[in-house]
N, C-alpha and C. Protein backbone atom coordinates (compact mmCIF):
# COMPACT_ATOMS: atom_id res chain seq x y z
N UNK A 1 27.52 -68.24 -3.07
CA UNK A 1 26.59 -67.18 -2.89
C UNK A 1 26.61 -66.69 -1.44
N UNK A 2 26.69 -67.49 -0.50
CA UNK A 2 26.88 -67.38 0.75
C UNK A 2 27.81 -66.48 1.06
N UNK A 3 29.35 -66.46 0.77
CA UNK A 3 30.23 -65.75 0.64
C UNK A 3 30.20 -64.49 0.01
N UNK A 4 29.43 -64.08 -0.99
CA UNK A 4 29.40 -63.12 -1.54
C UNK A 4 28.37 -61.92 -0.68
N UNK A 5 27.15 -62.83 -0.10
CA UNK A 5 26.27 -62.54 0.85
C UNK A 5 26.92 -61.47 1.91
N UNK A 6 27.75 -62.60 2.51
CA UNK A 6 28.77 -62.34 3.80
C UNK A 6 29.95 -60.96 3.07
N UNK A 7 30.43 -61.05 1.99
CA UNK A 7 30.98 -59.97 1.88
C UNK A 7 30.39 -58.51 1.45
N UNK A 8 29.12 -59.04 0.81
CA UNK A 8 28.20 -57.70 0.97
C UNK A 8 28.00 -56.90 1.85
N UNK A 9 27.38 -58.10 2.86
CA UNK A 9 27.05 -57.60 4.47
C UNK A 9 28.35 -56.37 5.06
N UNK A 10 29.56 -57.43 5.40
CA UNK A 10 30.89 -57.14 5.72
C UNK A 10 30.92 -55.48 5.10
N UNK A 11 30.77 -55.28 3.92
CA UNK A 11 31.21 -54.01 3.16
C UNK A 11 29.78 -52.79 3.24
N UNK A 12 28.59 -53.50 3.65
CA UNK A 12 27.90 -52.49 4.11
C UNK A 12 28.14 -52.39 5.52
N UNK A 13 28.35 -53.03 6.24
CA UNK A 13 28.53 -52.41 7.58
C UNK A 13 29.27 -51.73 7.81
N UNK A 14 30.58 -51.88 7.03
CA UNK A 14 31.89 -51.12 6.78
C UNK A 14 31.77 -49.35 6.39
N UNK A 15 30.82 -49.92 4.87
CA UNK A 15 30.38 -48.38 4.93
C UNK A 15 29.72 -47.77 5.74
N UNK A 16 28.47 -48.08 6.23
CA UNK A 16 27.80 -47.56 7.49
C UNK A 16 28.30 -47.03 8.45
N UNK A 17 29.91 -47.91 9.02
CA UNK A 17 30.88 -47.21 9.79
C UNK A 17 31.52 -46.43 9.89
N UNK A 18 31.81 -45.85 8.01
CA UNK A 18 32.32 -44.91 7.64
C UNK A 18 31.54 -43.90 7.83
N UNK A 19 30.38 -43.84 7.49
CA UNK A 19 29.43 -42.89 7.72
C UNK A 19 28.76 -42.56 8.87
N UNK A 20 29.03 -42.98 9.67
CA UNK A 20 28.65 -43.21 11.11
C UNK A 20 29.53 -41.90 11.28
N UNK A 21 31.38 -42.76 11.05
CA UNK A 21 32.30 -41.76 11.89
C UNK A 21 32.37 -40.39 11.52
N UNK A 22 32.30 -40.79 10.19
CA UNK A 22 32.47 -39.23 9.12
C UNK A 22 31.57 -38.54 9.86
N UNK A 23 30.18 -38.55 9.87
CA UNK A 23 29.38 -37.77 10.52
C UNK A 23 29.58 -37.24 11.66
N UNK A 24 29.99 -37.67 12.34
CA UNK A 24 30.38 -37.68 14.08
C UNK A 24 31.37 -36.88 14.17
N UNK A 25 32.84 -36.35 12.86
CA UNK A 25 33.23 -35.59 12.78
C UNK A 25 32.58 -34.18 12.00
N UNK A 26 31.79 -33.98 11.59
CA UNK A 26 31.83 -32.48 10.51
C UNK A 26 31.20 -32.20 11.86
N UNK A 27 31.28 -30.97 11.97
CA UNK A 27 30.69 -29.91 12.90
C UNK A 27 30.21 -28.50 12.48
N UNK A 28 29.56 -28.44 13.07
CA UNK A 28 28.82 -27.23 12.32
C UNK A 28 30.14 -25.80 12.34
N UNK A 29 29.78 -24.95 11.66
CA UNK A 29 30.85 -23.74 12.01
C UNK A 29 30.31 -23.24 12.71
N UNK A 30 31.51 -22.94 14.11
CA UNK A 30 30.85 -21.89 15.44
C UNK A 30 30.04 -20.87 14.51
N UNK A 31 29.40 -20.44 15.71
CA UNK A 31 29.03 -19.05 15.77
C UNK A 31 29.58 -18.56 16.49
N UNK A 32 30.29 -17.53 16.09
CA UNK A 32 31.45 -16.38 17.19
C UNK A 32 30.19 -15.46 17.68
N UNK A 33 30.68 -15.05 18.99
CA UNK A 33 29.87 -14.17 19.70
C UNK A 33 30.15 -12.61 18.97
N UNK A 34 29.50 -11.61 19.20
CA UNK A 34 29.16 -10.26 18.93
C UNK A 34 31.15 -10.00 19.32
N UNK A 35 32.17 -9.81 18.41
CA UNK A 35 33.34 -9.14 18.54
C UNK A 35 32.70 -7.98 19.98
N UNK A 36 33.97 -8.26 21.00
CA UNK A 36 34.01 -7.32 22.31
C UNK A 36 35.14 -6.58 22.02
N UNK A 37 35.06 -4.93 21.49
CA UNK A 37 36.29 -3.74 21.21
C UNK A 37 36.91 -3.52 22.80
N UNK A 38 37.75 -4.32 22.98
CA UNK A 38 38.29 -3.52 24.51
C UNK A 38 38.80 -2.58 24.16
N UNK A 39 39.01 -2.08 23.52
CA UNK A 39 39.72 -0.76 23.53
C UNK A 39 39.10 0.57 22.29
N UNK A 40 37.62 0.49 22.96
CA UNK A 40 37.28 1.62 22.20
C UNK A 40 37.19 3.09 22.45
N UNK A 41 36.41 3.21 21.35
CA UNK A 41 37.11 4.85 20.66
C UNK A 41 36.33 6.10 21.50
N UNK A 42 36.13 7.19 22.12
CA UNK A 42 34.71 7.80 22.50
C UNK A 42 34.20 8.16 21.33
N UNK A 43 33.27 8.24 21.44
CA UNK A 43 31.91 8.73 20.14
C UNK A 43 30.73 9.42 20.83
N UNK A 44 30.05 9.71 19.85
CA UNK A 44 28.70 10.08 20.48
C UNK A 44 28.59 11.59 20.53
N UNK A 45 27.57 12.17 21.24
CA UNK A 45 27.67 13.63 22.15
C UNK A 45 27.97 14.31 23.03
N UNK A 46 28.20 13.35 23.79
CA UNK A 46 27.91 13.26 25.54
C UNK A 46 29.55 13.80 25.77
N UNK A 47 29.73 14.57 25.93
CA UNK A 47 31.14 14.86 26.18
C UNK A 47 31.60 14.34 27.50
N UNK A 48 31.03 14.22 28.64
CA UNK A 48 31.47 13.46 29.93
C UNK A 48 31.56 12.18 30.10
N UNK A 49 30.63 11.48 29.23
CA UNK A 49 30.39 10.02 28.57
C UNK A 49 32.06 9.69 27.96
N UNK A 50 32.20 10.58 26.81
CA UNK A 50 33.40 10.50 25.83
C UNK A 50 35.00 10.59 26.91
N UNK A 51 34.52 11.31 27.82
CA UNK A 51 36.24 11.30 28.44
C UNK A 51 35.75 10.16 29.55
N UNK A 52 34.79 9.53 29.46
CA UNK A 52 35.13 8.13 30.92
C UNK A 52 35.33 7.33 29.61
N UNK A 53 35.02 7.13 28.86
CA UNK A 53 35.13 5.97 27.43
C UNK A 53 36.79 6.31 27.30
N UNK A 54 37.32 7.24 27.10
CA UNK A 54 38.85 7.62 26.94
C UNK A 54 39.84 7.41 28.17
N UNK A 55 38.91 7.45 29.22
CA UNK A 55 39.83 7.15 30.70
C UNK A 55 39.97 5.56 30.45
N UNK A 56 38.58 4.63 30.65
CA UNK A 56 38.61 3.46 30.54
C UNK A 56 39.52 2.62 29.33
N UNK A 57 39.23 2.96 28.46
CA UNK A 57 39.98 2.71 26.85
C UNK A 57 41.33 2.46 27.39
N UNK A 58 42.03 4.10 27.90
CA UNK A 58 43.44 3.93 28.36
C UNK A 58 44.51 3.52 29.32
N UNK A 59 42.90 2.79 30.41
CA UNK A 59 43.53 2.36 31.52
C UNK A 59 43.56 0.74 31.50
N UNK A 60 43.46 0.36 30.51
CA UNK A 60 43.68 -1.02 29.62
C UNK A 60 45.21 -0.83 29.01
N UNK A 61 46.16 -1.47 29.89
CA UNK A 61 47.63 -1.17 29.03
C UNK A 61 47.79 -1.26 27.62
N UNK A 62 46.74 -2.21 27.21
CA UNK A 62 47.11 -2.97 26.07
C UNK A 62 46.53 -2.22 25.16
N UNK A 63 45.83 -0.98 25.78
CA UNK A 63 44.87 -0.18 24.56
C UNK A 63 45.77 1.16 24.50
N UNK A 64 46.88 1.03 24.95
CA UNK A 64 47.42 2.54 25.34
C UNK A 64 47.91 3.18 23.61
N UNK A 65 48.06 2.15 22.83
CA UNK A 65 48.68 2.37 21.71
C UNK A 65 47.75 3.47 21.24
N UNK A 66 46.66 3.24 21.52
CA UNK A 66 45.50 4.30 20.49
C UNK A 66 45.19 5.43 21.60
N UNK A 67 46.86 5.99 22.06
CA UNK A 67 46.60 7.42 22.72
C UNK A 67 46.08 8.29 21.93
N UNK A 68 47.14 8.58 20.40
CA UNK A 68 46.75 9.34 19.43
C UNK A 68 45.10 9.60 18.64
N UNK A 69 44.57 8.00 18.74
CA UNK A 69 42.88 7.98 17.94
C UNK A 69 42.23 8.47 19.08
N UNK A 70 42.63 8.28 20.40
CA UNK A 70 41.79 8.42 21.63
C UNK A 70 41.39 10.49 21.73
N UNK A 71 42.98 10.83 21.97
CA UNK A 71 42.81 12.70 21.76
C UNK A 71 42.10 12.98 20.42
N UNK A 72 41.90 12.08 19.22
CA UNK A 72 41.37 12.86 18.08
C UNK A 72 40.16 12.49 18.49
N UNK A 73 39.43 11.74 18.89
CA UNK A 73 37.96 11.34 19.22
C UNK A 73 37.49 11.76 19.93
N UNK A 74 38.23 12.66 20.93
CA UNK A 74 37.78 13.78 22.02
C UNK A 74 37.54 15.01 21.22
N UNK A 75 38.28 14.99 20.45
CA UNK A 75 38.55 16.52 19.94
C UNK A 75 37.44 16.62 18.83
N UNK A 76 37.10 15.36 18.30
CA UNK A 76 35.65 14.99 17.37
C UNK A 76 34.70 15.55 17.90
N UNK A 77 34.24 14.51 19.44
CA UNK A 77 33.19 15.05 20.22
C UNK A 77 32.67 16.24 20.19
N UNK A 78 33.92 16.90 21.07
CA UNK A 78 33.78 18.57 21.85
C UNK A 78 33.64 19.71 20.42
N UNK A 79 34.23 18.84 19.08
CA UNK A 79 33.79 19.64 18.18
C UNK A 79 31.90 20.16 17.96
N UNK A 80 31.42 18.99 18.44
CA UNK A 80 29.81 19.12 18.93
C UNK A 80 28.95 20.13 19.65
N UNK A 81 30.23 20.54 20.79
CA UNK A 81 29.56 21.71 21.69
C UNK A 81 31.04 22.33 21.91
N UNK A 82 31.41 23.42 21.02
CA UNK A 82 32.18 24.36 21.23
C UNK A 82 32.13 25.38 22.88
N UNK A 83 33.00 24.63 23.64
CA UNK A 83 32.58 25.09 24.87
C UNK A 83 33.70 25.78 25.85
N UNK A 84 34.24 26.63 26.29
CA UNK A 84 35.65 27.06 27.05
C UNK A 84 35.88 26.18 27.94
N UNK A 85 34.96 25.01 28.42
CA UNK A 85 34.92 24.68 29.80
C UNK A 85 35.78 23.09 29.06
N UNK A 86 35.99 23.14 27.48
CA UNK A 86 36.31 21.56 27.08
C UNK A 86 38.09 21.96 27.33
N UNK A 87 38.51 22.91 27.68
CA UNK A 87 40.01 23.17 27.86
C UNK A 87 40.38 22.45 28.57
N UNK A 88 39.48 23.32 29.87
CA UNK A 88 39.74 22.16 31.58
C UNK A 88 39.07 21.31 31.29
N UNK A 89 38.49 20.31 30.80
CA UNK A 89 38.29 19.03 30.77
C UNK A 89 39.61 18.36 29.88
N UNK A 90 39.94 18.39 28.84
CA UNK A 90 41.46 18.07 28.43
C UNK A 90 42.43 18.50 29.08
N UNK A 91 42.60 19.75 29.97
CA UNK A 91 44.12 19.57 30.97
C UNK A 91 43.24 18.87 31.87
N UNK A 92 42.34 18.24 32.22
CA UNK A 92 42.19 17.56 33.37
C UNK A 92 42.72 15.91 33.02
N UNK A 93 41.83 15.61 32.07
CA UNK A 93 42.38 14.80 30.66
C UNK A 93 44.02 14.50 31.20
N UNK A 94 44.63 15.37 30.74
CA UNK A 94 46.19 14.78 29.99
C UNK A 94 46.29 15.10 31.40
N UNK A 95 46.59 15.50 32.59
CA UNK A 95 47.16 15.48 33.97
C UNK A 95 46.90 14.01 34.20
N UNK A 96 45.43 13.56 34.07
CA UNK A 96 44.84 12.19 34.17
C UNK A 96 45.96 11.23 33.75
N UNK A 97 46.24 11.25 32.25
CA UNK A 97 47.11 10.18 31.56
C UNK A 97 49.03 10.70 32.21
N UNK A 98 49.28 11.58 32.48
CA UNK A 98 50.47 11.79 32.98
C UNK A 98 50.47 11.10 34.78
N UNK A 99 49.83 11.39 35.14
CA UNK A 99 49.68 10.46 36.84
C UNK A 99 49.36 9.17 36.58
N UNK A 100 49.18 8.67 35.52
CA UNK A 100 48.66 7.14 35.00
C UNK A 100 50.09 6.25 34.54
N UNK A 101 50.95 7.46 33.96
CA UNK A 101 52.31 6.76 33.15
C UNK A 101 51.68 6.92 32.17
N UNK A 102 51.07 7.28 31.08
CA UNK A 102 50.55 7.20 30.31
C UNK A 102 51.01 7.62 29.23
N UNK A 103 51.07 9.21 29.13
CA UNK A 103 52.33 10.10 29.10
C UNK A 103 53.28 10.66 29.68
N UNK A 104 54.50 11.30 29.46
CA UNK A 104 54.92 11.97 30.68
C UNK A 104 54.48 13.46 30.17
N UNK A 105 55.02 14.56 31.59
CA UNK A 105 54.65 15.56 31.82
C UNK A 105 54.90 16.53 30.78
N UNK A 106 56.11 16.18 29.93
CA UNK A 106 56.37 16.95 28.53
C UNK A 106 55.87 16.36 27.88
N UNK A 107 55.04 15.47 27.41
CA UNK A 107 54.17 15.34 26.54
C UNK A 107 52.88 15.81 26.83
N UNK A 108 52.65 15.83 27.87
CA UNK A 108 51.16 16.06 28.47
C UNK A 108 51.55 17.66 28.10
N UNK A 109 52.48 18.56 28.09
CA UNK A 109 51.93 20.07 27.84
C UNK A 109 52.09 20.02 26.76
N UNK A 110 52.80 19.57 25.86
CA UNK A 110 52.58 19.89 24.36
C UNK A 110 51.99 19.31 23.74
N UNK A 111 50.49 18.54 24.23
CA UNK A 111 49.42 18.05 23.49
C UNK A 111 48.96 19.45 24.11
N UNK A 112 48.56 19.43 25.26
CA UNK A 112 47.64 21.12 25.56
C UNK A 112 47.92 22.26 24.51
N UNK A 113 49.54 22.60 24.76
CA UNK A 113 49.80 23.91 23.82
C UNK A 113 49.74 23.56 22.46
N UNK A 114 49.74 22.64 21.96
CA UNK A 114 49.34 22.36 20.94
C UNK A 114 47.91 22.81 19.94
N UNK A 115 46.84 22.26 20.85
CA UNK A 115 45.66 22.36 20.69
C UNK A 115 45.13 23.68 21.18
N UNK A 116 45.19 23.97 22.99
CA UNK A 116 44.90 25.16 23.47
C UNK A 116 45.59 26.02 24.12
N UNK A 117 46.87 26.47 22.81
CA UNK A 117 47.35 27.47 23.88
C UNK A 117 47.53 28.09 22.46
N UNK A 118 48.21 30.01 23.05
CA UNK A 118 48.50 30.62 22.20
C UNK A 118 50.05 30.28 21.39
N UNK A 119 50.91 29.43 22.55
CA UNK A 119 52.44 29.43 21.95
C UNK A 119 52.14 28.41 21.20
N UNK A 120 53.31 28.21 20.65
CA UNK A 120 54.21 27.10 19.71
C UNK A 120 54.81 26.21 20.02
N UNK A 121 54.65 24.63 19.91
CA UNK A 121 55.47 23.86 20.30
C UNK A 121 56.47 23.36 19.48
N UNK A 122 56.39 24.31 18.19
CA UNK A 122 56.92 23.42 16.70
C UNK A 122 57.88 24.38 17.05
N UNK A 123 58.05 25.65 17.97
CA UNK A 123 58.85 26.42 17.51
C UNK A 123 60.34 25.63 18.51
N UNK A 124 61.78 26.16 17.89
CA UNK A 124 62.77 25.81 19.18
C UNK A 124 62.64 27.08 20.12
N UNK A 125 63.37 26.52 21.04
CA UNK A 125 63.59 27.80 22.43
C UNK A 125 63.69 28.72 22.10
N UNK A 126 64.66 28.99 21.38
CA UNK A 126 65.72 30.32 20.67
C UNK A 126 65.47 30.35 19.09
N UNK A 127 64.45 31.33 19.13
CA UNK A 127 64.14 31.06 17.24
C UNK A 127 64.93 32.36 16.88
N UNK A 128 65.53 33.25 17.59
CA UNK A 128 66.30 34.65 17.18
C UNK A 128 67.54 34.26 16.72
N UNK A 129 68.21 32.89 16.44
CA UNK A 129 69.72 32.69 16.10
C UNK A 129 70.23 31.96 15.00
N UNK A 130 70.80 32.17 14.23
CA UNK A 130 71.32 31.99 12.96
C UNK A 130 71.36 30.34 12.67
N UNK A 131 70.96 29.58 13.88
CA UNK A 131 71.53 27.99 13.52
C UNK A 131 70.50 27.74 13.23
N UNK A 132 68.92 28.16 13.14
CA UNK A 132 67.67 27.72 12.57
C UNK A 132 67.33 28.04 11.56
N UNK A 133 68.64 28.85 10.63
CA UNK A 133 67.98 29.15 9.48
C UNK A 133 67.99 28.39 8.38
N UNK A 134 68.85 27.19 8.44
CA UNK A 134 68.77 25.89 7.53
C UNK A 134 67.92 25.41 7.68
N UNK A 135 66.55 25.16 8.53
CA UNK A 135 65.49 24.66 8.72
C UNK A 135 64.06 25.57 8.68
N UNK A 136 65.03 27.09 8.38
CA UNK A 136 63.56 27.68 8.28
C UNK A 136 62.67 27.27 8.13
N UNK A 137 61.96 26.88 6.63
CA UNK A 137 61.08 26.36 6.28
C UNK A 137 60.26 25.02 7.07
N UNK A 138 61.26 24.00 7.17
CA UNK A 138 60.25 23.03 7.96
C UNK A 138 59.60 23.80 9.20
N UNK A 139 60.43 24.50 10.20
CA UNK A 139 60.10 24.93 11.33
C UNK A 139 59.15 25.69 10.99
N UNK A 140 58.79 26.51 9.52
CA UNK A 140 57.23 27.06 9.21
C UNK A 140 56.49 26.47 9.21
N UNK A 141 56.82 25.57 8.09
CA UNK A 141 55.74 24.33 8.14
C UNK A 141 54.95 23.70 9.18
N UNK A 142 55.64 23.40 9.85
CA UNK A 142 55.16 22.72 11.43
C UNK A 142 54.55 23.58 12.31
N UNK A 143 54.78 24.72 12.34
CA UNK A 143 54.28 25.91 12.81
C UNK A 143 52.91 26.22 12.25
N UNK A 144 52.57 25.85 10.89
CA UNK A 144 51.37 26.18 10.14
C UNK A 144 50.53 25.05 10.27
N UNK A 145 51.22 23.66 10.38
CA UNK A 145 50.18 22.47 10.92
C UNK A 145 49.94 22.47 11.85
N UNK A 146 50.65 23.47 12.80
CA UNK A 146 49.96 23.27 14.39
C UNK A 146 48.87 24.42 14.44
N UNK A 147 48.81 25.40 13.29
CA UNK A 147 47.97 26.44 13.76
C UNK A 147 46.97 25.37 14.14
N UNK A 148 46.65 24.73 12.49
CA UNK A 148 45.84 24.01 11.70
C UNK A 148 44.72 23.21 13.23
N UNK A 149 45.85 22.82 13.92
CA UNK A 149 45.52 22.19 15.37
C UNK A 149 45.02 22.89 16.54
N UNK A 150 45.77 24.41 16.27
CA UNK A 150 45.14 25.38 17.10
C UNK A 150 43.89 25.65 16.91
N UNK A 151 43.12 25.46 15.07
CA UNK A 151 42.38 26.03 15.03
C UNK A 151 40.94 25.08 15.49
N UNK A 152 41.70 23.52 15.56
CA UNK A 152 40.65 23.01 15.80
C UNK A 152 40.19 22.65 17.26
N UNK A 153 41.41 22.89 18.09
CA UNK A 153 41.10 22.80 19.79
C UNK A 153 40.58 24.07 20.12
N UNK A 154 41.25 25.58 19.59
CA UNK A 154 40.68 26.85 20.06
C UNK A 154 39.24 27.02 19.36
N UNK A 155 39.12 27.07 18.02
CA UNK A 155 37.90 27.48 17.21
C UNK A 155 36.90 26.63 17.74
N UNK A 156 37.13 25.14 16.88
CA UNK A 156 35.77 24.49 17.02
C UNK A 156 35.65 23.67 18.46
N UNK A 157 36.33 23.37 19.06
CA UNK A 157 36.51 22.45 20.21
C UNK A 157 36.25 23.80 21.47
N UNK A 158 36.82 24.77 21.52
CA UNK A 158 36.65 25.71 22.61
C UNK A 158 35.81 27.13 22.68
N UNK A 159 35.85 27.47 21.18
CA UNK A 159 34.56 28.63 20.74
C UNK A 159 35.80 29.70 21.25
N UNK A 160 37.11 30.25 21.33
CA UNK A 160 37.65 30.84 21.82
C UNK A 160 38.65 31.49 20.51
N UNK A 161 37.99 32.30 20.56
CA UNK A 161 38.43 32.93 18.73
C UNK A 161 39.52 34.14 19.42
N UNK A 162 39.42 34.68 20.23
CA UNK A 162 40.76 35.78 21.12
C UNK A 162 41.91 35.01 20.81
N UNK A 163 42.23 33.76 21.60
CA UNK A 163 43.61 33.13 21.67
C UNK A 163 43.80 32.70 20.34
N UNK A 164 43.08 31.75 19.94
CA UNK A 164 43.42 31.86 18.21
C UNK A 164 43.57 32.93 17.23
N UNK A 165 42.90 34.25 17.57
CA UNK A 165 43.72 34.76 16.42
C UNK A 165 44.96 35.56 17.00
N UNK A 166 45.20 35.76 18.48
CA UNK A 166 46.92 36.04 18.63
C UNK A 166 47.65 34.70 18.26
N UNK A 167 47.29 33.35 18.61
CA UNK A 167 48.06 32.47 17.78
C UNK A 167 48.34 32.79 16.60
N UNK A 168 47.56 33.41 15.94
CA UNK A 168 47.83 33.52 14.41
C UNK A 168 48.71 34.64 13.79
N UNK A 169 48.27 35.96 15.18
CA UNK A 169 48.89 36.96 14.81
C UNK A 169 50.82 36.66 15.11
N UNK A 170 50.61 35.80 16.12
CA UNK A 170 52.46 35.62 16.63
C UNK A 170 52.48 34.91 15.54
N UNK A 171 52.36 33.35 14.91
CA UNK A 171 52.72 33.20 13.98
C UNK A 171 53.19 34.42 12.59
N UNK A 172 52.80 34.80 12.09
CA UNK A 172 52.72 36.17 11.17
C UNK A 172 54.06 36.73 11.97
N UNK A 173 54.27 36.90 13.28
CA UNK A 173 54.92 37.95 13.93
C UNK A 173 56.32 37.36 13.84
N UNK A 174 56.30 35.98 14.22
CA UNK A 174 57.39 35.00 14.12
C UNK A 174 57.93 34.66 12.54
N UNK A 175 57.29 34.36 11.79
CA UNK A 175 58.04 34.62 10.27
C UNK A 175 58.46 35.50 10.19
N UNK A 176 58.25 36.76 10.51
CA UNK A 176 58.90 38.01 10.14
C UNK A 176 60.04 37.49 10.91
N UNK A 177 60.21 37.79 12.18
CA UNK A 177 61.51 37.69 13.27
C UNK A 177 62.29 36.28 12.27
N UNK A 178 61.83 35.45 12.35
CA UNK A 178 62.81 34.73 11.36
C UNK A 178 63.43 34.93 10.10
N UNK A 179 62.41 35.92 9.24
CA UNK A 179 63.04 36.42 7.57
C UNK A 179 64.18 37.36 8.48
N UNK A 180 64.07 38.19 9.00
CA UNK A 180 64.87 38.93 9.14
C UNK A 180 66.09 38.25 9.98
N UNK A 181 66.11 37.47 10.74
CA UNK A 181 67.39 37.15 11.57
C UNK A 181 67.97 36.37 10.18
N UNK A 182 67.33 35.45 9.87
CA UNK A 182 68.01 34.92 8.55
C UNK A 182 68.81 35.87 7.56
N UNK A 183 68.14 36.39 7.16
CA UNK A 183 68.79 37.56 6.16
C UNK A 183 69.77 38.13 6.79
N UNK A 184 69.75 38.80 8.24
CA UNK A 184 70.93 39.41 9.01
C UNK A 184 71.99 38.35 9.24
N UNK A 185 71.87 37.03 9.07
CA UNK A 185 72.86 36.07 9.16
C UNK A 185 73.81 35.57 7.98
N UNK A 186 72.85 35.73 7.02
CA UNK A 186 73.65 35.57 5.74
C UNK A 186 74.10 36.76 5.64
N UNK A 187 74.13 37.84 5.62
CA UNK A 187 75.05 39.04 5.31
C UNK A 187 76.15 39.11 6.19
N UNK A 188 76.15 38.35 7.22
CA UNK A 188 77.37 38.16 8.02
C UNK A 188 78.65 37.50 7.41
């Protein structure tokens, strides 16, 4: 009986030890802190707010990837207060990210003419010559998604309805000049 005593004992202390250690390992699950976005988006109203949120955002190398979400979240904003003065704040903008490395200088104007200018960046140099007429069509196409872009940097982003509708009218003006050089090329 003694022995059996002693191996009772032996096997509760044993367990006790088990449960001792076991315990001593489970740990509770962290609590993660509040996620920190280094690289966020501008939002809001504040349009001067929105381009230091877009300076900061992009002067984080590692956030540079979201150049593209960064110009559409500006262009969100300023959709808020249709204003002439949000032009020069975006060429101030993209000069900003071109002296940064950010972009270079041909990218930095054909985000501008893109959005606020009357030309075309979809168009080539020389749209009067017979080697663009296998691509007519895309080169419309692209031409009609950039109005699309014109209409939202000139219309709602700048309140500047003059330059947008000669954008619109050269477009119109430029299909023609293209039906016709085309057509004068195939009859050649």
């Amino acid at each position: 009986m003694k022995n059996t005593v002693i191996e009772f004992f032996k096997i509760f202390i044993l367990a006790m030890a088990l449960s001792v250690t076991a315990a001593g390992c489970v740990t509770e699950k962290p609590v993660s802190p509040a996620r920190v976005d280094n690289c966020p988006l501008p939002s809001g109203n504040l349009i001067d707010r929105a381009f230091e949120t877009a300076k900061s955002t992009l002067s984080n190398t590692d956030c540079r990837y979201r150049f593209d979400e960064v110009i559409a979240s500006l262009l969100n904003v300023c959709k808020g207060s249709p204003e002439m003065k949000n032009k020069e704040l975006f060429s101030n903008f993209l000069e900003w990210t071109e002296k940064e490395g950010i972009i270079s200088s041909i990218q930095a104007k054909q985000y501008y003419t893109r959005y606020f200018s009357q030309r075309f960046v979809s168009l080539p140099g020389d749209y009067q010559t017979c080697s663009y007429c296998s691509h007519f069509k895309t080169i419309l196409r692209q031409c009609k998604n950039e109005l699309r872009d014109k209409e939202l940097g000139l219309l709602k982003v700048c309140g500047d309805k003059a330059t947008y509708a000669n954008a619109y009218s050269d477009l119109q003006k430029i299909e023609l000049i293209f039906e016709a050089t085309c057509s004068a090329c195939e009859a050649e």
